[in-house]
Protein backbone atom coordinates (compact mmCIF):
# COMPACT_ATOMS: atom_id res chain seq x y z
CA UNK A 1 164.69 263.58 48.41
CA UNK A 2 161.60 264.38 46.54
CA UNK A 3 159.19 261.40 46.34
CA UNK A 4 157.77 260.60 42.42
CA UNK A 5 154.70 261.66 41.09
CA UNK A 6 152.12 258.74 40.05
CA UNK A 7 152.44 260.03 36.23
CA UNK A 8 156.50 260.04 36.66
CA UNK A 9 156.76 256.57 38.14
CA UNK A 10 154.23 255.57 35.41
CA UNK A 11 156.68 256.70 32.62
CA UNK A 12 160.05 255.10 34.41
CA UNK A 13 157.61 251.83 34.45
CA UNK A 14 157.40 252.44 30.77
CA UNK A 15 160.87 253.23 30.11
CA UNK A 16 161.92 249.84 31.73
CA UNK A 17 159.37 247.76 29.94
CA UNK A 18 160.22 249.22 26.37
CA UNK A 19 164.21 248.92 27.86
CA UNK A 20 163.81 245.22 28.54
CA UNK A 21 161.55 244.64 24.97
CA UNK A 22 164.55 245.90 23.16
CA UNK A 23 166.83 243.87 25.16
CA UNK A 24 164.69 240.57 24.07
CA UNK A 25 164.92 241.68 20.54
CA UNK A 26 168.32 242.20 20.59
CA UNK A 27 169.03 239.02 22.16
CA UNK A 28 166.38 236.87 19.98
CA UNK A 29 168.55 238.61 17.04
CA UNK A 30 171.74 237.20 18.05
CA UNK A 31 170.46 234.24 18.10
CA UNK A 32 168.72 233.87 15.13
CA UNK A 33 172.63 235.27 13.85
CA UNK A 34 174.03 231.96 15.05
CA UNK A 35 171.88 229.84 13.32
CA UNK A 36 171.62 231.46 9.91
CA UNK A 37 169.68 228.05 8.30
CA UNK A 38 166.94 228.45 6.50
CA UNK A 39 164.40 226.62 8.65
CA UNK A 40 163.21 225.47 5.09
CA UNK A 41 166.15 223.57 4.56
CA UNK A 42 167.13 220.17 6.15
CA UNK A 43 164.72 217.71 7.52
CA UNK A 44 161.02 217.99 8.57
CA UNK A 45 160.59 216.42 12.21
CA UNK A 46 157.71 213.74 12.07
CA UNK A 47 156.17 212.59 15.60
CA UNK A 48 153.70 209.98 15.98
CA UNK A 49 153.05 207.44 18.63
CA UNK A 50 156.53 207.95 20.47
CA UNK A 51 158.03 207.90 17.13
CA UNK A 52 160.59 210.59 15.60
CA UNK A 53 161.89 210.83 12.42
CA UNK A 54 163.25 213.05 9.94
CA UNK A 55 161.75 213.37 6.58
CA UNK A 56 163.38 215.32 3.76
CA UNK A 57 161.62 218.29 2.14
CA UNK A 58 161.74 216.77 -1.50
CA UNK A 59 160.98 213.21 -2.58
CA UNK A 60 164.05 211.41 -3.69
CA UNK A 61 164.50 210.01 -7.05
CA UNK A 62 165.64 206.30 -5.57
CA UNK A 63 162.13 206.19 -4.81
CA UNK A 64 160.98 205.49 -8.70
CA UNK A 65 163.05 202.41 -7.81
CA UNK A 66 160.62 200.99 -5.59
CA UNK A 67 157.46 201.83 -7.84
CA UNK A 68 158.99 201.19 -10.87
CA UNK A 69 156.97 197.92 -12.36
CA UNK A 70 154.20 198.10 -10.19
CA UNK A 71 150.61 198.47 -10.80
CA UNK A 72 147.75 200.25 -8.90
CA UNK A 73 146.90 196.85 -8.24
CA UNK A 74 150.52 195.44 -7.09
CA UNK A 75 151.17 199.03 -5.11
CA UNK A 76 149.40 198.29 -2.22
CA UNK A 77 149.63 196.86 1.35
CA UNK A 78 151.79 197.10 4.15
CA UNK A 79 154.89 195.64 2.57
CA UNK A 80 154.65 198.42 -0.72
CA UNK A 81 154.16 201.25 1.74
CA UNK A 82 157.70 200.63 3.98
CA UNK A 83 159.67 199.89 0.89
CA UNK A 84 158.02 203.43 -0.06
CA UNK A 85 159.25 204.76 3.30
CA UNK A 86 162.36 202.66 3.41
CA UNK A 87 163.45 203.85 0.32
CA UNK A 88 162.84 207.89 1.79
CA UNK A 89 163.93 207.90 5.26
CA UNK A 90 166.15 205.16 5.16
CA UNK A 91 166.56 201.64 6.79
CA UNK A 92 167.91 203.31 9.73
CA UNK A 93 164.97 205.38 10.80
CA UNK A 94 162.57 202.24 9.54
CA UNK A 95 163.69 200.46 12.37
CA UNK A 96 162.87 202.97 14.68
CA UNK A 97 159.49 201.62 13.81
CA UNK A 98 159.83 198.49 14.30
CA UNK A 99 162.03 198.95 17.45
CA UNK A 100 158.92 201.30 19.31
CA UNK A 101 157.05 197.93 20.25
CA UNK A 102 153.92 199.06 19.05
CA UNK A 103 150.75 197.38 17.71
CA UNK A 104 150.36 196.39 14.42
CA UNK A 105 147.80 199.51 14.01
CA UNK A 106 149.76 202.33 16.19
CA UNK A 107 153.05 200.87 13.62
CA UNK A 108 150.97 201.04 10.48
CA UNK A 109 149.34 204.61 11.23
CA UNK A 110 153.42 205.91 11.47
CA UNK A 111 154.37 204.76 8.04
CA UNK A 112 151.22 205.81 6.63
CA UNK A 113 151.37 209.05 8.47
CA UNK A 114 155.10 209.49 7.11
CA UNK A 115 153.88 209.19 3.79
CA UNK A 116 151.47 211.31 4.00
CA UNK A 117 153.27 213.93 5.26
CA UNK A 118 155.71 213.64 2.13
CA UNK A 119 152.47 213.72 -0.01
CA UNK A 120 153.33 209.68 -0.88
CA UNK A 121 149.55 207.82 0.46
CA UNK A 122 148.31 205.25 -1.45
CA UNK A 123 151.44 205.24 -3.56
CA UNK A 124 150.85 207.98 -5.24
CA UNK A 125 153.23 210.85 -5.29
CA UNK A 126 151.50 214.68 -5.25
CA UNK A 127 155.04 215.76 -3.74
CA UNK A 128 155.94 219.51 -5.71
CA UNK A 129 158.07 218.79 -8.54
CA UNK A 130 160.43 221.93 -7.61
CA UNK A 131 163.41 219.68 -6.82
């Protein structure tokens, strides 16, 4: 058998590596074909201190229900802010907060960073109005 020159064992080299790139296209392909979701739909993942929760993309409307009557001066503190986030994420995930045993700072910084993340600090709402 003939042994391989250094420039034809160079090219099979090359033919294997562009063989197995189009075999990790094709295969990232079919996945991305089972999960056709728009990756801007559904919830935003929100991590802090331990803590996961799911935010939505767009504000809800039952959140006017919390601010509604309040002043700058009333919509403020701890208490305003996780109504605020209560009345976004839900009791449900609220309790995740209170169930990660953490201090009164770590907790506070997790709602705060929540709203912040939906464009909600300091009460105020800069969330896009595309909803």
């Amino acid at each position: 058998m003939p042994t391989q020159t250094a420039a034809q064992k160079k090219a099979a080299a090359e033919k294997k590596a562009t063989a197995a790139k189009a075999a990790a296209e094709k295969a990232a392909a079919e996945l991305a074909a089972l999960d056709p979701k728009d990756p801007e739909e559904g919830p935003r993942i929100f991590e802090m201190h331990g803590v996961t929760l799911e935010l939505p993309r767009k504000v809800p409307f039952k959140l006017l229900r919390v601010m509604r009557g309040n002043t700058p001066e009333t919509a403020v503190g701890a208490d305003f802010a996780l109504d605020m986030l209560a009345a976004v994420i839900g009791e449900e995930q609220l309790e995740r907060i209170f169930d990660a045993d953490l201090s009164m700072d770590d907790g506070l910084e997790v709602a705060t960073g929540a709203l912040d993340a939906l464009g909600l600090s300091s009460g105020k709402s800069s969330a896009s109005s595309d909803s």
